[in-house]
Protein backbone atom coordinates (compact mmCIF):
# COMPACT_ATOMS: atom_id res chain seq x y z
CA UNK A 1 16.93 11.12 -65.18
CA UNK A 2 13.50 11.76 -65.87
CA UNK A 3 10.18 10.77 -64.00
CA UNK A 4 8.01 8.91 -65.78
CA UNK A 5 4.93 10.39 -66.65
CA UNK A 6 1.39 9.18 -64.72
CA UNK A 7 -1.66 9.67 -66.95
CA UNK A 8 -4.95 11.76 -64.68
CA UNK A 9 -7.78 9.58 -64.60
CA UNK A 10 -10.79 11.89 -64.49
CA UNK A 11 -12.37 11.05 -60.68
CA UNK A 12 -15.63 9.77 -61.19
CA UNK A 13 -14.86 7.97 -64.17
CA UNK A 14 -15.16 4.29 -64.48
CA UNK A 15 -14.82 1.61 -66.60
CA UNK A 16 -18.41 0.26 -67.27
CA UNK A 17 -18.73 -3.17 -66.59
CA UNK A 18 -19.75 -5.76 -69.55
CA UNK A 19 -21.93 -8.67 -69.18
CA UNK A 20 -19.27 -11.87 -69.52
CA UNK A 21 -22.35 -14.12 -70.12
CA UNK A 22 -23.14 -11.61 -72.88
CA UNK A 23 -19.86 -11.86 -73.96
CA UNK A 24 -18.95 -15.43 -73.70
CA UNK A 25 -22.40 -16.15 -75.52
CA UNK A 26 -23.87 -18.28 -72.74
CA UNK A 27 -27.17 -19.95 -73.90
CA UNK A 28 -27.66 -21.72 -70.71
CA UNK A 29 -27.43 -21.82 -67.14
CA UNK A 30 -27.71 -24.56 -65.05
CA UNK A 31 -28.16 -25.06 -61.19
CA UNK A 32 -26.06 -27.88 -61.33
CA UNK A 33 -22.88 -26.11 -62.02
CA UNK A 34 -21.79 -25.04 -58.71
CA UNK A 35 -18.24 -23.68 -59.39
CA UNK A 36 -20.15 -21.20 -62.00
CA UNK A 37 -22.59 -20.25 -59.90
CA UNK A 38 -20.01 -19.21 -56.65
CA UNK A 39 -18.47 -16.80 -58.66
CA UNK A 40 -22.01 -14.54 -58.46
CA UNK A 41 -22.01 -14.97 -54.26
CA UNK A 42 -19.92 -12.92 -51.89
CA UNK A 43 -18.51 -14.69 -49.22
CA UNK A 44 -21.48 -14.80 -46.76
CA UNK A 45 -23.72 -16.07 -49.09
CA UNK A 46 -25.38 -13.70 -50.65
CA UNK A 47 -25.90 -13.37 -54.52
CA UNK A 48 -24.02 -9.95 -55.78
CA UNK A 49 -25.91 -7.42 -57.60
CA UNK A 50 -25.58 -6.64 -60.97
CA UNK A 51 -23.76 -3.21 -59.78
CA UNK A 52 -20.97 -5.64 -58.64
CA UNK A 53 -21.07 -8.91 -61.03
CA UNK A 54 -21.67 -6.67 -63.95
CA UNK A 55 -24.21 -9.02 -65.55
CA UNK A 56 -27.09 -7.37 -67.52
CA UNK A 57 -30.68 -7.75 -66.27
CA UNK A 58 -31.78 -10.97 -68.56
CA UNK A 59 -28.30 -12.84 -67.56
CA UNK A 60 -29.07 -11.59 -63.82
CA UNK A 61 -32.68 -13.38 -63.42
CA UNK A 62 -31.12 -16.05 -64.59
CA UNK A 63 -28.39 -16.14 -62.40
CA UNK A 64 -30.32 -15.55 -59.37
CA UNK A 65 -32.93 -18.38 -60.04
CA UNK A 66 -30.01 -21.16 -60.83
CA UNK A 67 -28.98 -19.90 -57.69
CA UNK A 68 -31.68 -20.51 -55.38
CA UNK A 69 -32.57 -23.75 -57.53
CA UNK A 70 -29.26 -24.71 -55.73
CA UNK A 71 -29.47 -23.49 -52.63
CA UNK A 72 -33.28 -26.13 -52.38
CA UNK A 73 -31.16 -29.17 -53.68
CA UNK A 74 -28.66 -27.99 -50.90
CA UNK A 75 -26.09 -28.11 -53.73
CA UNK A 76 -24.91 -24.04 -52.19
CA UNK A 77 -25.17 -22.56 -48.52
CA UNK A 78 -28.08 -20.00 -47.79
CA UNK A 79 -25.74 -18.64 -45.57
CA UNK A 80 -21.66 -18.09 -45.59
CA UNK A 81 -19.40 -19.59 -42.85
């Protein structure tokens, strides 16, 4: 019986990360939209980076300003439990 065959990945190499904003053709984003915006913050609270999330830069400012819009109408934590 034969093995199957695993395919190398060259180390090093990773799949680069696409903007889904970009790609879901967001126009905007809200503060108000809480679920949306928890998907951009780890655990403890803090937003991710881009590095992470994978947003581009424009989508990113964005993100990061709805985000603190909610955390002053208490709508999100400043800090995880």
């Amino acid at each position: 019986m034969a093995k199957p065959v695993k395919r190398m990945v060259k180390p090093g190499l990773v799949r680069k990360k696409y903007c889904r904003l970009c790609r879901s053709k967001v126009k905007e984003i809200d503060y108000k939209e809480v679920e949306f915006l928890q998907k951009f913050i780890s655990e403890r609270g803090k937003i991710l980076s881009p590095r992470i999330s994978g947003n581009c830069a424009k989508h990113q400012r964005k993100i990061s300003r709805a985000i603190k819009r909610a955390r002053i109408m208490a709508l999100l934590p400043f800090v995880g439990e």
